[in-house]
N, C-alpha and C. Protein backbone atom coordinates (compact mmCIF):
# COMPACT_ATOMS: atom_id res chain seq x y z
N UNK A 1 0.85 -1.17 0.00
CA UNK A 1 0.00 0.00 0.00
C UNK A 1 0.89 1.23 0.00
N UNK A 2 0.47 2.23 -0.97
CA UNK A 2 1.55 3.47 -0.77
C UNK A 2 0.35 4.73 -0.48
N UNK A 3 1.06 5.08 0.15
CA UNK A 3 -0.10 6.95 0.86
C UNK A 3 0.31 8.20 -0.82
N UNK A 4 -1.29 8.10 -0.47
CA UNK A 4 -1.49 9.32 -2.32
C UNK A 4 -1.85 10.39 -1.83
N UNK A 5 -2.33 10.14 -0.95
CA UNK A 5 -3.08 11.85 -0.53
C UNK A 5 -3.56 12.16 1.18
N UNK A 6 -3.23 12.75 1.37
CA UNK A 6 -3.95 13.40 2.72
C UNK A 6 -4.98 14.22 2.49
N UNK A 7 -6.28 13.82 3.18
CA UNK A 7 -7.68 14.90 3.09
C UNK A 7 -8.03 15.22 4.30
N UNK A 8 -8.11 16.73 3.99
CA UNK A 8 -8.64 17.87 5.08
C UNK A 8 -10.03 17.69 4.98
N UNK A 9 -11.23 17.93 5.67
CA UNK A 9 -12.30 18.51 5.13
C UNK A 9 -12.81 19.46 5.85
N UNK A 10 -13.21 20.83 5.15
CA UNK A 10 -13.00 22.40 5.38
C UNK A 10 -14.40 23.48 5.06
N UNK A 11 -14.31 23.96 5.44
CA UNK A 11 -16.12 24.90 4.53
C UNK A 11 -15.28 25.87 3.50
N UNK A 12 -14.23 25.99 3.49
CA UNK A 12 -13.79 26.84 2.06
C UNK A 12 -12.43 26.23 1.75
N UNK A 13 -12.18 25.48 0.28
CA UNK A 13 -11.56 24.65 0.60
C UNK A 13 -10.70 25.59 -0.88
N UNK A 14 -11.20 26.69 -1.55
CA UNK A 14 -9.89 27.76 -2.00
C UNK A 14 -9.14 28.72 -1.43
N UNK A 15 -9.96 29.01 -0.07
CA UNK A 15 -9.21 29.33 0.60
C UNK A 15 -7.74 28.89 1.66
N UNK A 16 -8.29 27.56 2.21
CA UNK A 16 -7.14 26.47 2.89
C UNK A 16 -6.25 26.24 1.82
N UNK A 17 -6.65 25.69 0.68
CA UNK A 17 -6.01 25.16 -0.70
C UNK A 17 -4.76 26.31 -0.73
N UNK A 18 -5.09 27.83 -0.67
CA UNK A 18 -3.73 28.72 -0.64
C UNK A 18 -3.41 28.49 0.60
N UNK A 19 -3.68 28.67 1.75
CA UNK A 19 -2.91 29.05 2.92
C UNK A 19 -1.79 27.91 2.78
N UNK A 20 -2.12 26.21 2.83
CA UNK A 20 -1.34 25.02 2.81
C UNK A 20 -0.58 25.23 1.17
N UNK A 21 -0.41 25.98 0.72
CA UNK A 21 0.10 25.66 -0.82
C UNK A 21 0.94 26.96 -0.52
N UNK A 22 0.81 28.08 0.52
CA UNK A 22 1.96 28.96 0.80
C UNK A 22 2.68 28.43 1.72
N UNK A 23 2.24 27.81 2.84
CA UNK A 23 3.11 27.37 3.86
C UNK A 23 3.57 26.02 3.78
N UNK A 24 3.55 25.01 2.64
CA UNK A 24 3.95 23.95 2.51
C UNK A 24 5.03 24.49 1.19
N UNK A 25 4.69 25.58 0.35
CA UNK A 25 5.89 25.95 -0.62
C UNK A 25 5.31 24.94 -1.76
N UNK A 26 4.41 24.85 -1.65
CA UNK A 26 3.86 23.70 -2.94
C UNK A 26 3.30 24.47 -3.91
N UNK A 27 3.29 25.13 -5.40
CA UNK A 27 2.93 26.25 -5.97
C UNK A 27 1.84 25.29 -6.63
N UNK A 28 1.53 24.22 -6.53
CA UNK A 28 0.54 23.90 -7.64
C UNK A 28 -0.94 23.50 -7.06
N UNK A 29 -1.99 24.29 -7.58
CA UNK A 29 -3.24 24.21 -7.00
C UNK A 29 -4.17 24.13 -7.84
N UNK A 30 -5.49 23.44 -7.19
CA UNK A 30 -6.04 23.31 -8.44
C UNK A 30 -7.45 23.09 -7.62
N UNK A 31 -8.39 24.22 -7.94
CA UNK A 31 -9.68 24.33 -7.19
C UNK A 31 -10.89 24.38 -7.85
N UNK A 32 -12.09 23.19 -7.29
CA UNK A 32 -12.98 22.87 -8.53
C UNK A 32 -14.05 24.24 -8.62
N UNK A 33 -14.16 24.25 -9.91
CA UNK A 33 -15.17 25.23 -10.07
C UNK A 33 -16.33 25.79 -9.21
N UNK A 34 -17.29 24.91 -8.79
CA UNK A 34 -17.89 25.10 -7.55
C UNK A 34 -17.44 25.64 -6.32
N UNK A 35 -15.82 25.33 -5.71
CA UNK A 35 -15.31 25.33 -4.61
C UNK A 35 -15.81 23.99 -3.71
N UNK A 36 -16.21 22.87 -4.74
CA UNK A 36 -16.41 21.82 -3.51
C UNK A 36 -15.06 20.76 -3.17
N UNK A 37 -13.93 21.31 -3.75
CA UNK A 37 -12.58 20.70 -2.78
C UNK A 37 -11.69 21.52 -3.80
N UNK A 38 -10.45 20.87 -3.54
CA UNK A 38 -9.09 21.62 -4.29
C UNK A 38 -8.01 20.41 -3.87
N UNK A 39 -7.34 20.59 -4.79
CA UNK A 39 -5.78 20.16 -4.11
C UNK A 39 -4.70 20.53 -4.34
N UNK A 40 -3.90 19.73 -3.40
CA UNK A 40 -2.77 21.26 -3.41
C UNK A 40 -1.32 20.34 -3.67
N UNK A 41 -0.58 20.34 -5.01
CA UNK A 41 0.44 19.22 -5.41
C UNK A 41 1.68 19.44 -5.35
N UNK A 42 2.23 18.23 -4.51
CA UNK A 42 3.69 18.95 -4.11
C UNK A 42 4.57 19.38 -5.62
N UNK A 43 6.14 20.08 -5.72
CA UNK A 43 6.49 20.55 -6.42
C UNK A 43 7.13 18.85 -7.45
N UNK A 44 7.34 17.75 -6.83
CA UNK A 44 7.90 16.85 -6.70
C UNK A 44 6.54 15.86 -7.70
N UNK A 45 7.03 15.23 -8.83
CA UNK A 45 5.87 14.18 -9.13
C UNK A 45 6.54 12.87 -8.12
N UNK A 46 5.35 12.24 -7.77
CA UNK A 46 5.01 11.04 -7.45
C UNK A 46 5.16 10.74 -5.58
N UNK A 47 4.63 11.98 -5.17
CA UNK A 47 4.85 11.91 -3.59
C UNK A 47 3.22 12.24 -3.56
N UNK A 48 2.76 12.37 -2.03
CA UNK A 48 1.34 12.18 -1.66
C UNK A 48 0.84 13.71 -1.76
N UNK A 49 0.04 13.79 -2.06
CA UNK A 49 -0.94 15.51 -2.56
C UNK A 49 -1.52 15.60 -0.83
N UNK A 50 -2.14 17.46 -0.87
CA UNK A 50 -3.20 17.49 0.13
C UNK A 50 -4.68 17.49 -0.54
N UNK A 51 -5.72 16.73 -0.70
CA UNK A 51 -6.66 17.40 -0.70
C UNK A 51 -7.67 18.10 0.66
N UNK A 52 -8.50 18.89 -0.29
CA UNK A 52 -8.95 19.32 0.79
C UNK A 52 -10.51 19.46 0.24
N UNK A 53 -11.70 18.71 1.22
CA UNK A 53 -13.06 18.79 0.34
C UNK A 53 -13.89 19.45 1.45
N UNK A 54 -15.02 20.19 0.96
CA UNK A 54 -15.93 21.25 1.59
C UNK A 54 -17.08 20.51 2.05
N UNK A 55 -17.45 20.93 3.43
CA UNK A 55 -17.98 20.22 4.21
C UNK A 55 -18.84 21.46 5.06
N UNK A 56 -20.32 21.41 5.58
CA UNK A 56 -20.65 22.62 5.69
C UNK A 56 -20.98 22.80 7.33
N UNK A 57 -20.01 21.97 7.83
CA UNK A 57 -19.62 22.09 9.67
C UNK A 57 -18.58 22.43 9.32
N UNK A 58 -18.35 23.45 10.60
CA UNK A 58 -16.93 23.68 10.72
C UNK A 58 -16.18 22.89 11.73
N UNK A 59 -14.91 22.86 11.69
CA UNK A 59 -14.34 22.01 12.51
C UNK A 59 -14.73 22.20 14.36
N UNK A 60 -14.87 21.66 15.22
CA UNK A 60 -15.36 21.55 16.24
C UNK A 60 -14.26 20.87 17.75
N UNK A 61 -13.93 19.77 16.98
CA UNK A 61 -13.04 19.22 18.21
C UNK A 61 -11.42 19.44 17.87
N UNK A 62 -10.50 19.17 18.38
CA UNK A 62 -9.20 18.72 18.05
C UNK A 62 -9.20 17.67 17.18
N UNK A 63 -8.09 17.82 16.20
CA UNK A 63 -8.09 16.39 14.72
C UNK A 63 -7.95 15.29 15.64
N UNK A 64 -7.99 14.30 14.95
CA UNK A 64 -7.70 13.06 15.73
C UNK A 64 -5.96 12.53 14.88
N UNK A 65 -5.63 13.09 13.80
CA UNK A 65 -4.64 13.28 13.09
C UNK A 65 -4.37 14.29 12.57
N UNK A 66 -3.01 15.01 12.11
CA UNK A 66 -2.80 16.06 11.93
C UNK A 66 -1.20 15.79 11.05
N UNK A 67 -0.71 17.33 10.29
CA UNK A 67 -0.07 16.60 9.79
C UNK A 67 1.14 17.30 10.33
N UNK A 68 2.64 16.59 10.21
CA UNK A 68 4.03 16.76 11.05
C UNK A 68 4.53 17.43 9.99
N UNK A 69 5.31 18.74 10.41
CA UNK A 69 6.17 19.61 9.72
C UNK A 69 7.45 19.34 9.85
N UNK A 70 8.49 19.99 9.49
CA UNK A 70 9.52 20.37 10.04
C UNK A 70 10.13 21.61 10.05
N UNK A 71 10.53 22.84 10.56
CA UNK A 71 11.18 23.90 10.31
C UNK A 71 12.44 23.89 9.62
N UNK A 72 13.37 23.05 9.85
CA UNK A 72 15.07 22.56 9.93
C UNK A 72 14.95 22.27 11.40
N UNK A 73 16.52 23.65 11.20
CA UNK A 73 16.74 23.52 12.64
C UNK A 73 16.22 24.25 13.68
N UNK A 74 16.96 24.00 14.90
CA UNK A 74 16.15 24.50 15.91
C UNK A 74 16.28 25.93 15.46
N UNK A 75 17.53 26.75 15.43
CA UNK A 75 17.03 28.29 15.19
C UNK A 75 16.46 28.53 13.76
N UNK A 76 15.92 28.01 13.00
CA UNK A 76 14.43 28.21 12.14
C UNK A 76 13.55 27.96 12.29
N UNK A 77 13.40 27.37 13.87
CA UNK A 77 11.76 27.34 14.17
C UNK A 77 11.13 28.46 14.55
N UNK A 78 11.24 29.52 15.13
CA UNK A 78 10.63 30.43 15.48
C UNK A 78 10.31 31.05 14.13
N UNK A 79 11.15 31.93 12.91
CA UNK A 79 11.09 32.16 11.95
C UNK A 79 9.89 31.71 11.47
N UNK A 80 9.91 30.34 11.26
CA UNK A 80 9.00 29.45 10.30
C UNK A 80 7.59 29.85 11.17
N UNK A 81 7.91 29.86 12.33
CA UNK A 81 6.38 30.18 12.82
C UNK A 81 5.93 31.10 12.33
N UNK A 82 6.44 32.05 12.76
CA UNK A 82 6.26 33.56 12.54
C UNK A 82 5.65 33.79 10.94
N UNK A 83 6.46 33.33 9.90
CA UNK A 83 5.89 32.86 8.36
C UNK A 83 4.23 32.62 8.40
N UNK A 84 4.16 31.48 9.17
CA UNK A 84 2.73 30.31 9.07
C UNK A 84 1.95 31.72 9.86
N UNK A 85 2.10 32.16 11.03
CA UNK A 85 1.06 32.91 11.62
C UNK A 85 0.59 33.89 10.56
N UNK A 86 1.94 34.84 10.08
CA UNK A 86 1.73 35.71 8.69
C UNK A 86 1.03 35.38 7.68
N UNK A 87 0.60 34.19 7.67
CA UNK A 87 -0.39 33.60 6.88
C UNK A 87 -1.88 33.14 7.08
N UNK A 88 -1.85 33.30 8.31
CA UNK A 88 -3.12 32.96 9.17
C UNK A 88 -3.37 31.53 9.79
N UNK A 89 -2.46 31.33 10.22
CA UNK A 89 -2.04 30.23 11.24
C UNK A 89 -1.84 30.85 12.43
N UNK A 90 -2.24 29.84 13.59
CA UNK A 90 -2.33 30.43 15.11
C UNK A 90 -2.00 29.30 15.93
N UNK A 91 -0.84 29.68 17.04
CA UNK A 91 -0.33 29.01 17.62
C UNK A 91 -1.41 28.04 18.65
N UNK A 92 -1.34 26.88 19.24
CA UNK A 92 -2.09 26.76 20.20
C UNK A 92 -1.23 26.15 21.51
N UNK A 93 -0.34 25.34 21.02
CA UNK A 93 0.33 25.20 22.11
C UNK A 93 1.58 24.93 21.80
N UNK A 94 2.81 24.54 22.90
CA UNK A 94 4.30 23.95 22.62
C UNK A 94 4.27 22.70 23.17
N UNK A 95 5.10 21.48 22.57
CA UNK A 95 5.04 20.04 23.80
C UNK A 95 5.92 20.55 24.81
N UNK A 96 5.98 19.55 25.83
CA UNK A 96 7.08 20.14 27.06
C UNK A 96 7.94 18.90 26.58
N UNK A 97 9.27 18.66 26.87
CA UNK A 97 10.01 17.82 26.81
C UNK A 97 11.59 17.72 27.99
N UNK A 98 11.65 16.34 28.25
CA UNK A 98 12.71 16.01 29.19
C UNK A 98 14.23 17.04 28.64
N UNK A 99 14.87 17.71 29.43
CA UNK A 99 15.78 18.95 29.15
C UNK A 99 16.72 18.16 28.16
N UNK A 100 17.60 16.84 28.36
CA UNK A 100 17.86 16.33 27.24
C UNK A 100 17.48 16.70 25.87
N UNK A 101 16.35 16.45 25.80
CA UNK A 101 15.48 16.48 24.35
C UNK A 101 15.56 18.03 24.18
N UNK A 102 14.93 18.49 24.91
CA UNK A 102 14.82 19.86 24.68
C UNK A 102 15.76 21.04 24.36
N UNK A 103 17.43 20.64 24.77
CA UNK A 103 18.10 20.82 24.37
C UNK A 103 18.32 21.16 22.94
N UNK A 104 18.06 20.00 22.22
CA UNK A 104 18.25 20.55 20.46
C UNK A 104 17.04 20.17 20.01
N UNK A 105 15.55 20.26 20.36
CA UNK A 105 14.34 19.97 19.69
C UNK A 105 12.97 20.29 20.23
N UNK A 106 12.61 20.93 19.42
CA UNK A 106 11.04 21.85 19.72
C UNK A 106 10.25 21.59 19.22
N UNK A 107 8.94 21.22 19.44
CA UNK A 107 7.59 20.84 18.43
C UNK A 107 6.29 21.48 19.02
N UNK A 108 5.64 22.71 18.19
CA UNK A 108 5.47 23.52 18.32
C UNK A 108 3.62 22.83 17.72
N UNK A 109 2.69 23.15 17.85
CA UNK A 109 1.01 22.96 17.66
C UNK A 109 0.57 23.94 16.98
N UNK A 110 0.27 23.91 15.79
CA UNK A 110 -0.08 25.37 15.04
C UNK A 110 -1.83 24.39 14.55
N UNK A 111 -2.66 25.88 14.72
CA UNK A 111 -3.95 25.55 14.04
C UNK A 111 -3.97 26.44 12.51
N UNK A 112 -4.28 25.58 11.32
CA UNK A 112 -4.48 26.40 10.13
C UNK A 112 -5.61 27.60 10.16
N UNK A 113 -6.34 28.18 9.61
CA UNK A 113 -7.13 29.00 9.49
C UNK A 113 -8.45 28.57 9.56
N UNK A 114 -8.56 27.38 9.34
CA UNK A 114 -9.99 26.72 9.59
C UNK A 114 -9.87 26.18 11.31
N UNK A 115 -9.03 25.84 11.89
CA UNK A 115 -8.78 25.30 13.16
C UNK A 115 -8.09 24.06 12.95
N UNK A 116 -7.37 23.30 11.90
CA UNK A 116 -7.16 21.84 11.74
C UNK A 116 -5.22 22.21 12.50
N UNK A 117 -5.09 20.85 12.99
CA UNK A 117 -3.53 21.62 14.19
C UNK A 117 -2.62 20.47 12.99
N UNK A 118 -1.51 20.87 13.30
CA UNK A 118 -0.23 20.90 12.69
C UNK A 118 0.74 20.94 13.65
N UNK A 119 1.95 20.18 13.38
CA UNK A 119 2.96 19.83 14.10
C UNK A 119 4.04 20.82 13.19
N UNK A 120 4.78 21.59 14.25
CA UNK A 120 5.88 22.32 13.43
C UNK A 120 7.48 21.79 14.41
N UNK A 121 7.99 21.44 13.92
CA UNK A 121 9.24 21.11 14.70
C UNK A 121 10.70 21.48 14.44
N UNK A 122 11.56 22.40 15.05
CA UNK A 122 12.87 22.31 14.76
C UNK A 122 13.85 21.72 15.56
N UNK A 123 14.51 21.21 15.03
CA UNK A 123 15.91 20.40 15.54
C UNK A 123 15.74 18.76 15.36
N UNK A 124 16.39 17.98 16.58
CA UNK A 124 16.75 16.62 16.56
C UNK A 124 15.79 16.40 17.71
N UNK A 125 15.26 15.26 17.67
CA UNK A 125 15.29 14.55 19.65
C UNK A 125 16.07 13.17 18.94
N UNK A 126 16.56 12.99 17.92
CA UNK A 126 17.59 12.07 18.03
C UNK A 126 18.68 12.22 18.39
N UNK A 127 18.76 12.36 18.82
CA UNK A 127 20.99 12.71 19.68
C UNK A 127 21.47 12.21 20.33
């Protein structure tokens, strides 16, 4: 089995379609006439797409999955935040981690513009 796509489902799904296609750096989008989904294709052929399809609840609880970023390193994580918020992304929380770890690695909880959370992380906790 190979993973093709990840699906959001959103009440405006040309709008998410840019926010994730600026902050993923993915320039290729493609939103159906109606606005009843879009997707958003990495720059790369043959890796997994986002779609994203319109749904007329808005999101309500915390995802039960979400998807993992990376910044680089640890001093480009703040930066990279700062980017995603400039875009209309909003922080919600930081993990705490044993000072070891925390040392060279941060993973940071960002909600997109609809509320769906995202993992942003810079550095290692391998070391």
């Amino acid at each position: 089995m190979d993973l093709t796509c990840v699906t959001l489902d959103c009440v405006d799904p040309a709008v998410l379609a840019q926010f994730w296609s600026e902050a993923l750096r993915w320039p290729k989008v493609r939103v159906a006439e109606d606005n009843s989904g879009a997707v958003v294709l990495p720059p790369a052929r043959g890796g997994p797409y986002l779609e994203l399809i319109r749904v007329d609840e808005p999101k309500l609880v915390k995802n039960r999955m979400h998807l993992g970023c990376t910044a680089g390193t640890l001093d480009e994580l703040d930066g990279e935040i700062a980017r995603l918020v400039a875009l209309g992304a909003s922080i919600a929380w930081e993990e705490d981690f044993e000072p070891d770890v925390a040392a060279g690695y941060r993973n940071v909880i960002l909600r997109d513009p609809e509320g769906n959370e995202l993992c942003l992380s810079g550095g290692s906790w391998r070391q």
